[in-house]
N, C-alpha and C. Protein backbone atom coordinates (compact mmCIF):
# COMPACT_ATOMS: atom_id res chain seq x y z
N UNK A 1 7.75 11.52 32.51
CA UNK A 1 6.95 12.33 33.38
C UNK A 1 6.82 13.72 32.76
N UNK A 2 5.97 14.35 32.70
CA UNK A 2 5.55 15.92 32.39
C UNK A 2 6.12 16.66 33.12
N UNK A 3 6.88 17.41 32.60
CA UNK A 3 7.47 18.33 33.06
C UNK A 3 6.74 19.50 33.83
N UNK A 4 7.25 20.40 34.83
CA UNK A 4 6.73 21.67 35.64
C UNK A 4 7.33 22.78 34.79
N UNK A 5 6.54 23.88 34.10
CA UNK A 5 7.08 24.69 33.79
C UNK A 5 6.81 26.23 34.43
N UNK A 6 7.57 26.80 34.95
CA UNK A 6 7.91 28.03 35.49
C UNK A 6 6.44 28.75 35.00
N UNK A 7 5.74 29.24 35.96
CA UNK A 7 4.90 30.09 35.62
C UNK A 7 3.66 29.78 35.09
N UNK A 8 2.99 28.39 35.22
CA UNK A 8 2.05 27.66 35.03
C UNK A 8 1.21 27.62 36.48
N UNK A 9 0.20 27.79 36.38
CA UNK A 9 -1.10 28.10 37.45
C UNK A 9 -0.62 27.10 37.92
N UNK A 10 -1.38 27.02 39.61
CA UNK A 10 -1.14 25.99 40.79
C UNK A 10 -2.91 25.67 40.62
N UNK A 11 -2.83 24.46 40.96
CA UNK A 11 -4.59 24.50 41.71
C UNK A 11 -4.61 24.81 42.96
N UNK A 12 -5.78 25.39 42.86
CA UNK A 12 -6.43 25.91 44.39
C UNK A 12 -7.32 25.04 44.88
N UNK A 13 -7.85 23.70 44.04
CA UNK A 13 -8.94 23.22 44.52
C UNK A 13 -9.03 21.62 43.42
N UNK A 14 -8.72 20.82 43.77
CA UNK A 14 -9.05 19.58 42.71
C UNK A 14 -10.42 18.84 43.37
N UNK A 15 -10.91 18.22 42.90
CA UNK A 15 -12.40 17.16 43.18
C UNK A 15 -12.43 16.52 42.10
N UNK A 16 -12.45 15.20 42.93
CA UNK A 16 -12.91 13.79 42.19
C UNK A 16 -14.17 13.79 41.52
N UNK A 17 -15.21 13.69 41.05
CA UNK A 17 -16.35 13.38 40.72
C UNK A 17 -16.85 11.82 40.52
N UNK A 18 -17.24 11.01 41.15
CA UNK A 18 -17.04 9.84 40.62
C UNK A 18 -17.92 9.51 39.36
N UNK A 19 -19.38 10.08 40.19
CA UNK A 19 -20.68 9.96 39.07
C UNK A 19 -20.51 10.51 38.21
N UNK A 20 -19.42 11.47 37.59
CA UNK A 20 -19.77 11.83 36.25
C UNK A 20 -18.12 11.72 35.79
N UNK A 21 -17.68 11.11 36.70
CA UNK A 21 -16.58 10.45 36.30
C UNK A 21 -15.15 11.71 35.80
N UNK A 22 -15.25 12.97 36.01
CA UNK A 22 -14.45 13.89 36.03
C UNK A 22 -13.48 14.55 37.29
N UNK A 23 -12.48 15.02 36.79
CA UNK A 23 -11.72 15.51 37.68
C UNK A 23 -12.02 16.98 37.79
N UNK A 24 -12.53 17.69 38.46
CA UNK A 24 -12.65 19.06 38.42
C UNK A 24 -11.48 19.64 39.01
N UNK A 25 -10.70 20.39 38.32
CA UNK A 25 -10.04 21.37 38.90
C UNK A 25 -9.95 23.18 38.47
N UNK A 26 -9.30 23.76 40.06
CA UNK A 26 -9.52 24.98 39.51
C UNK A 26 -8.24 25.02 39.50
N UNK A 27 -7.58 26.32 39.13
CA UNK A 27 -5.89 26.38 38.56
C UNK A 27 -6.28 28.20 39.50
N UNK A 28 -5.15 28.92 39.56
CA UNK A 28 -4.43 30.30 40.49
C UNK A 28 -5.10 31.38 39.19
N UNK A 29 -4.86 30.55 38.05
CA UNK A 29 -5.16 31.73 37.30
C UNK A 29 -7.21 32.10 36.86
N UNK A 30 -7.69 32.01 37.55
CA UNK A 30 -8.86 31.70 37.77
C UNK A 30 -9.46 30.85 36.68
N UNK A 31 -8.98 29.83 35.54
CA UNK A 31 -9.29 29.16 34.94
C UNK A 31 -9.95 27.97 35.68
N UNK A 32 -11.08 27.17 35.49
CA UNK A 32 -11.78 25.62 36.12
C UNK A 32 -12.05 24.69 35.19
N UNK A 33 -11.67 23.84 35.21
CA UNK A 33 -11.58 22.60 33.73
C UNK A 33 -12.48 21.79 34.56
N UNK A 34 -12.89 20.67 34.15
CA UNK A 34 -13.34 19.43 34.29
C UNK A 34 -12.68 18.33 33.47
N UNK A 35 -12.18 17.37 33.77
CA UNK A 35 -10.96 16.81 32.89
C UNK A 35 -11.31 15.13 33.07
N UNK A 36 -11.96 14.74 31.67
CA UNK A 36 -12.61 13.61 32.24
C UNK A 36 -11.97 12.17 32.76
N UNK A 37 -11.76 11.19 33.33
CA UNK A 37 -11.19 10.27 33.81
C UNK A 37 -10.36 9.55 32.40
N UNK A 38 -11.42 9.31 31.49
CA UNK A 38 -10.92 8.17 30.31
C UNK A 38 -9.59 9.54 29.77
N UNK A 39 -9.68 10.71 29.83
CA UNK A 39 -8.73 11.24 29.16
C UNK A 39 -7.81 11.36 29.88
N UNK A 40 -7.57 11.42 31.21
CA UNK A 40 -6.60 11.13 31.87
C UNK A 40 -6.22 9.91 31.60
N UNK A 41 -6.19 8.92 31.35
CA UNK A 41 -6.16 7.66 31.78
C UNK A 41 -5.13 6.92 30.28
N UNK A 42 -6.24 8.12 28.64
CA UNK A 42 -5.28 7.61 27.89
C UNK A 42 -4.31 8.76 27.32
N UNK A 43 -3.95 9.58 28.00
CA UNK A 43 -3.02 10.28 27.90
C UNK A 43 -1.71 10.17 29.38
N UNK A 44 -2.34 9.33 30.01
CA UNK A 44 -1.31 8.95 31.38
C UNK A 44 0.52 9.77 30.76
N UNK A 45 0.81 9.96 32.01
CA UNK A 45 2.19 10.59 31.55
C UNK A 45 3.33 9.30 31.80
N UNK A 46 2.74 7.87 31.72
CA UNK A 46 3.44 6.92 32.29
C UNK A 46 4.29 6.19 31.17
N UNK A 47 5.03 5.71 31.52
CA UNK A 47 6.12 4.90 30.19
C UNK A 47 5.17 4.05 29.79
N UNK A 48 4.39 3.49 30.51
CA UNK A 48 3.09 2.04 30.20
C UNK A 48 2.25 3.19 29.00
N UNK A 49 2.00 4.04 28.93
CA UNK A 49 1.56 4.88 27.78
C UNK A 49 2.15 5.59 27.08
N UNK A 50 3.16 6.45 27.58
CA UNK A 50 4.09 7.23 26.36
C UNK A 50 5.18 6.44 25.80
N UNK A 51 5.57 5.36 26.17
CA UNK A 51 6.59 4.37 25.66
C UNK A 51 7.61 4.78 26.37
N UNK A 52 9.18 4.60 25.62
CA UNK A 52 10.04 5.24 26.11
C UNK A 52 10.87 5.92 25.54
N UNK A 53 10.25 6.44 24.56
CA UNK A 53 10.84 7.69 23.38
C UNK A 53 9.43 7.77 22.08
N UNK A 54 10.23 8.80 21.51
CA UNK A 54 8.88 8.77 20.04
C UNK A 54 8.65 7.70 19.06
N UNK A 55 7.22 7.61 19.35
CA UNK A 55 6.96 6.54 18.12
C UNK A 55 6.62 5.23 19.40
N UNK A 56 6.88 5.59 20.70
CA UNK A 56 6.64 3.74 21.21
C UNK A 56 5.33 4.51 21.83
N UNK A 57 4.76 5.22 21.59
CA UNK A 57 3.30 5.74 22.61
C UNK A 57 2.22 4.24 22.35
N UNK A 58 1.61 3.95 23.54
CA UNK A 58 0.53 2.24 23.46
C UNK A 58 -0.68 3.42 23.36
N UNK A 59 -1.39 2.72 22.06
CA UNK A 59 -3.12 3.32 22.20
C UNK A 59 -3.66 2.32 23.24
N UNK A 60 -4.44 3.17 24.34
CA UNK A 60 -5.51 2.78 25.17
C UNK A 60 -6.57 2.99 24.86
N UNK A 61 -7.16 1.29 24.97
CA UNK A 61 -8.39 1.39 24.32
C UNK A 61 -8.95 0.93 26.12
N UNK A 62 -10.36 1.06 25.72
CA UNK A 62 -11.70 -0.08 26.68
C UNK A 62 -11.28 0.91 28.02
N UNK A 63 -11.01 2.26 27.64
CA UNK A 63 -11.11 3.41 29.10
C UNK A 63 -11.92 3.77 29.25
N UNK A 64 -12.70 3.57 28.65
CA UNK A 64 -14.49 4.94 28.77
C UNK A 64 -15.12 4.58 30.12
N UNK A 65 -15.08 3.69 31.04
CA UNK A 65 -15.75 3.43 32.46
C UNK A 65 -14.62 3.44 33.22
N UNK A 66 -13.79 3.99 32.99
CA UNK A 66 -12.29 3.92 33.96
C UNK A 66 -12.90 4.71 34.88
N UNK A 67 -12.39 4.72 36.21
CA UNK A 67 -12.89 5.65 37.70
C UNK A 67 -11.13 5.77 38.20
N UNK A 68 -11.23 7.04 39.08
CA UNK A 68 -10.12 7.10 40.14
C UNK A 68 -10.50 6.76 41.06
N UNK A 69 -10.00 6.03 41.80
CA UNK A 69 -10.58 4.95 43.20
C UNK A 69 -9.29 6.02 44.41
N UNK A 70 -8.65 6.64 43.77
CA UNK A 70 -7.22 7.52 44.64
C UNK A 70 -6.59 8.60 44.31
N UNK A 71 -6.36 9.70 44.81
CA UNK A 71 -5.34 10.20 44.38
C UNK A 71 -4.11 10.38 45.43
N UNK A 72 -2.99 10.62 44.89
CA UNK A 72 -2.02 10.88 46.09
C UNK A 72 -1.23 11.73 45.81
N UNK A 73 -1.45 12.80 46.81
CA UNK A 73 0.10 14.07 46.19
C UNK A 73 1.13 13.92 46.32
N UNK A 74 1.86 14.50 45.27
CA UNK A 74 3.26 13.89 44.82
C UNK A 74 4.09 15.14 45.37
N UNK A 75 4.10 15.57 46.52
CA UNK A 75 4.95 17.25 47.06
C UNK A 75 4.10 18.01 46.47
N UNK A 76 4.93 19.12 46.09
CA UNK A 76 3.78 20.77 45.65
C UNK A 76 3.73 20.83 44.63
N UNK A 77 4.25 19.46 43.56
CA UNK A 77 3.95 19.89 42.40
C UNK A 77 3.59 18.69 41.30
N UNK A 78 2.44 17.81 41.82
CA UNK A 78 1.90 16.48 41.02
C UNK A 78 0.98 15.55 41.75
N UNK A 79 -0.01 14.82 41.39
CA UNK A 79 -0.86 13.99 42.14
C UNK A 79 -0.92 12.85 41.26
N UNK A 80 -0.93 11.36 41.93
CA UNK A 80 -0.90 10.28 41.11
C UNK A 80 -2.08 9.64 41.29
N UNK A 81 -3.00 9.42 39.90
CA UNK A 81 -4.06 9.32 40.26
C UNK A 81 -3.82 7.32 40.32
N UNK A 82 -4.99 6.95 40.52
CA UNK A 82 -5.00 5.37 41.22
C UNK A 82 -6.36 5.07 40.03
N UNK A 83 -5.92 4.61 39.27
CA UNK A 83 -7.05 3.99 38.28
C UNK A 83 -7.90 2.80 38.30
N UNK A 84 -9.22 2.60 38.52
CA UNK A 84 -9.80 1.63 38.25
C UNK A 84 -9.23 0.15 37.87
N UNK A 85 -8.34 0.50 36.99
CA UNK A 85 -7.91 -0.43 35.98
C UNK A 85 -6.52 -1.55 36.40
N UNK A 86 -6.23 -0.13 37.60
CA UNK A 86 -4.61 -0.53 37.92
C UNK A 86 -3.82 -0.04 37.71
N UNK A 87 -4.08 1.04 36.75
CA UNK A 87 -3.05 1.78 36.34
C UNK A 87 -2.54 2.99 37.90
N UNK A 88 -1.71 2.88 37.98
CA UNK A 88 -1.21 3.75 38.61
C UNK A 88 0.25 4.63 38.84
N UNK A 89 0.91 4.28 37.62
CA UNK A 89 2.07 4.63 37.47
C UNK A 89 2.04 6.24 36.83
N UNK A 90 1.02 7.02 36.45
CA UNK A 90 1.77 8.29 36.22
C UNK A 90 1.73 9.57 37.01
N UNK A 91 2.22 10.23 37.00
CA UNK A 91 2.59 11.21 37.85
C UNK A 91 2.30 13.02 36.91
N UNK A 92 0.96 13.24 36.85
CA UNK A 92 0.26 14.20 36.68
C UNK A 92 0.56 15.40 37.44
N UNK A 93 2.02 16.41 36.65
CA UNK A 93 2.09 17.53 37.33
C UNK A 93 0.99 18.49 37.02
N UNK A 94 1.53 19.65 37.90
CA UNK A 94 0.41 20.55 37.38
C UNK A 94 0.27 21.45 36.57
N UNK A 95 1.42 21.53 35.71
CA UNK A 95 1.58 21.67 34.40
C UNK A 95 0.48 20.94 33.09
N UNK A 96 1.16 19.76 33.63
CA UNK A 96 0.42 18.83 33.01
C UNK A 96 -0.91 18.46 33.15
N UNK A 97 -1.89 18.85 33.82
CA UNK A 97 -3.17 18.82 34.56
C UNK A 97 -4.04 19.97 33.58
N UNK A 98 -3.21 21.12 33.68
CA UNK A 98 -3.03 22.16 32.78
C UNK A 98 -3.23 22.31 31.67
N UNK A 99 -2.54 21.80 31.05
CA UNK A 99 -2.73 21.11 29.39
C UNK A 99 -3.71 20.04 29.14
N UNK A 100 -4.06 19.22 30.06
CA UNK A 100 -5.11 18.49 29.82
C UNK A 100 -6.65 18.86 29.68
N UNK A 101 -6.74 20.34 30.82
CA UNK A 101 -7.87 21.40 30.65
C UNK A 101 -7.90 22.27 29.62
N UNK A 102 -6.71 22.17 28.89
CA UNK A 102 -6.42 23.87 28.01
C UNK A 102 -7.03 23.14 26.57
N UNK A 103 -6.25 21.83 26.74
CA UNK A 103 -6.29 21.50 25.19
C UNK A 103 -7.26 20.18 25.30
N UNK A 104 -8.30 19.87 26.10
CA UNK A 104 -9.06 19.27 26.14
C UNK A 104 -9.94 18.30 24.89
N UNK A 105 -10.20 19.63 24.26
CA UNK A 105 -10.68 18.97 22.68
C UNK A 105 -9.89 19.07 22.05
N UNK A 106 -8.99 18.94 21.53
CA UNK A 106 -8.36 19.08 20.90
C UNK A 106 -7.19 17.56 21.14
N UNK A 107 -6.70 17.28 22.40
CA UNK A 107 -6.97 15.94 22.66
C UNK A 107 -7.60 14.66 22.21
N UNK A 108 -8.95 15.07 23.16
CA UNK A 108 -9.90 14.21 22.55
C UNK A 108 -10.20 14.04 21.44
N UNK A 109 -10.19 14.41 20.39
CA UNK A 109 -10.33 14.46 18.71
C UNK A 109 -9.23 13.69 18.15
N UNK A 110 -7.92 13.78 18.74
CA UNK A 110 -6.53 13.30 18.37
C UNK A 110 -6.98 11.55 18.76
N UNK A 111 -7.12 11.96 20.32
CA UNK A 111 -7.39 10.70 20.72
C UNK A 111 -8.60 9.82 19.96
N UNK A 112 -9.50 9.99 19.35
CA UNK A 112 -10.63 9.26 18.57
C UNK A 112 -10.30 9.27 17.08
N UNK A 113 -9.58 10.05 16.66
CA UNK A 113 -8.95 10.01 15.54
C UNK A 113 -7.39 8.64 15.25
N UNK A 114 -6.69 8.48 16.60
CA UNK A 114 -6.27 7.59 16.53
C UNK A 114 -6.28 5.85 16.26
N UNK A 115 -7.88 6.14 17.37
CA UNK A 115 -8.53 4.80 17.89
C UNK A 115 -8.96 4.21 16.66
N UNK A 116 -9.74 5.34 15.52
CA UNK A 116 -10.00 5.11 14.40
C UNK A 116 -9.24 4.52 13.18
N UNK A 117 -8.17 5.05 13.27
CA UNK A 117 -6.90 4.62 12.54
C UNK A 117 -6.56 3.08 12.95
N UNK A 118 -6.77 2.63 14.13
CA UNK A 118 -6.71 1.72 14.40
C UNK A 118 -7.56 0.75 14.45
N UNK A 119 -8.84 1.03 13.39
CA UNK A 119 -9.66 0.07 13.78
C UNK A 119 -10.03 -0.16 14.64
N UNK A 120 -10.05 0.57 15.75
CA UNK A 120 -10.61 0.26 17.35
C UNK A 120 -11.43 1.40 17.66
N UNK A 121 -12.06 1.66 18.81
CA UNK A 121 -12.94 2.13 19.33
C UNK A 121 -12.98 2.26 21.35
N UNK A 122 -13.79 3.01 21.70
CA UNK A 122 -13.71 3.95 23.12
C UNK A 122 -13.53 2.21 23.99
N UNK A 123 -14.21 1.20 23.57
CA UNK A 123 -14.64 -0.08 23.84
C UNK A 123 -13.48 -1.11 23.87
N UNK A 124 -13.19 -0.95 23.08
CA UNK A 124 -12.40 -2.27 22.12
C UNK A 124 -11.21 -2.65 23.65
N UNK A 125 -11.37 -3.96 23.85
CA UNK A 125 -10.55 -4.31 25.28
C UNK A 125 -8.82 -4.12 25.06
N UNK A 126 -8.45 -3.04 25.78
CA UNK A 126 -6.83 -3.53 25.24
C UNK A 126 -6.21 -4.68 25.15
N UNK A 127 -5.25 -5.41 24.45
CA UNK A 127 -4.77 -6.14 24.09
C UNK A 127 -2.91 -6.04 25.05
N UNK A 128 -2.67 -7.08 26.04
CA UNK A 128 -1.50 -6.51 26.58
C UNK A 128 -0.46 -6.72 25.21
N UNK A 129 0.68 -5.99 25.52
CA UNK A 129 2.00 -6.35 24.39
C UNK A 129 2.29 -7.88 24.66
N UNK A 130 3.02 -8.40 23.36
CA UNK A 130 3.11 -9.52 23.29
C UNK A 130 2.61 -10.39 23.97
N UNK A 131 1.35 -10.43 23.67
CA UNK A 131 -0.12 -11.36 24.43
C UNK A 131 -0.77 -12.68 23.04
N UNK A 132 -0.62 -13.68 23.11
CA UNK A 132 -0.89 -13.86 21.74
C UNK A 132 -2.10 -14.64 22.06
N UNK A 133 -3.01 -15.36 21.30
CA UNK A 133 -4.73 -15.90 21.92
C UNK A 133 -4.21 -17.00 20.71
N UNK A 134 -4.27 -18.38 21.54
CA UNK A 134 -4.42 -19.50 20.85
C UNK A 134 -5.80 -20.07 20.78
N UNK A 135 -6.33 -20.68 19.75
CA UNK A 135 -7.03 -21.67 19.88
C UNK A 135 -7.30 -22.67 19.25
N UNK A 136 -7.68 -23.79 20.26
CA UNK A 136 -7.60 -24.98 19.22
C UNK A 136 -8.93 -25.67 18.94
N UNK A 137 -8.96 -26.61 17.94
CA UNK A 137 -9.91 -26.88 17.34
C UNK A 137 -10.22 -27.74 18.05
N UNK A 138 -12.00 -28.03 17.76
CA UNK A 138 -12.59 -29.24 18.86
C UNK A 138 -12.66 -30.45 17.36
N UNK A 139 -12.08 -31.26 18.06
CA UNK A 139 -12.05 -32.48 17.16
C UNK A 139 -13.10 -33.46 16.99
């Protein structure tokens, strides 16, 4: 989970967007991001995405039409968003909400720079872990 750090803006105001598929928020320090769904989604703060130490992070692929269908506040300091997909395990402080507006591109570039490395793309359907696809021949 993302840590809260001392002295990091609160929002004053979050909104869903569905049609353009962004999270708008404003933060105390009069900063307003727009923070798009697929980048929430593959940066989730959840063990199902960061692993469970360095080096186990899962690339998420086939997010680019992901929607939040929910959010739910987590006390005064996190909202868990409810993903399209199912995903719903991470817990987006507002720290962390924070950094997702600050460093936005800079993200996203990492994130397409990865996908690339991987031969994959915004598209490409994730593949669950140890999922294997048999097939057999027609005789």
């Amino acid at each position: 989970m993302a840590e809260q750090t001392s002295g990091t803006p609160v929002p004053l105001s979050i909104t869903v967007h569905q049609r353009s598929r962004v999270l708008e928020i404003s933060f105390s320090s009069g900063e307003h991001f727009h923070i798009p769904f697929e980048l929430m989604r593959v940066y989730s703060p959840s063990a199902e995405v960061t692993g469970h130490g360095p080096g186990q992070e899962v690339l998420q692929t086939g997010k680019r039409e992901v929607t939040v269908n929910g959010i739910e506040p987590m006390g005064n300091y996190a909202i868990r968003p409810i993903f399209s997909d199912g995903h719903d395990s991470g817990l987006f402080t507002w720290s962390y909400l924070y950094k997702l507006g600050r460093e936005h591109q800079t993200l996203w570039a990492n994130y397409l720079q990865r996908l690339q490395e991987a031969g994959a793309d915004r598209d490409t359907p994730m593949v669950r872990r140890g999922a294997t696809i048999s097939r057999k021949k027609a005789h």
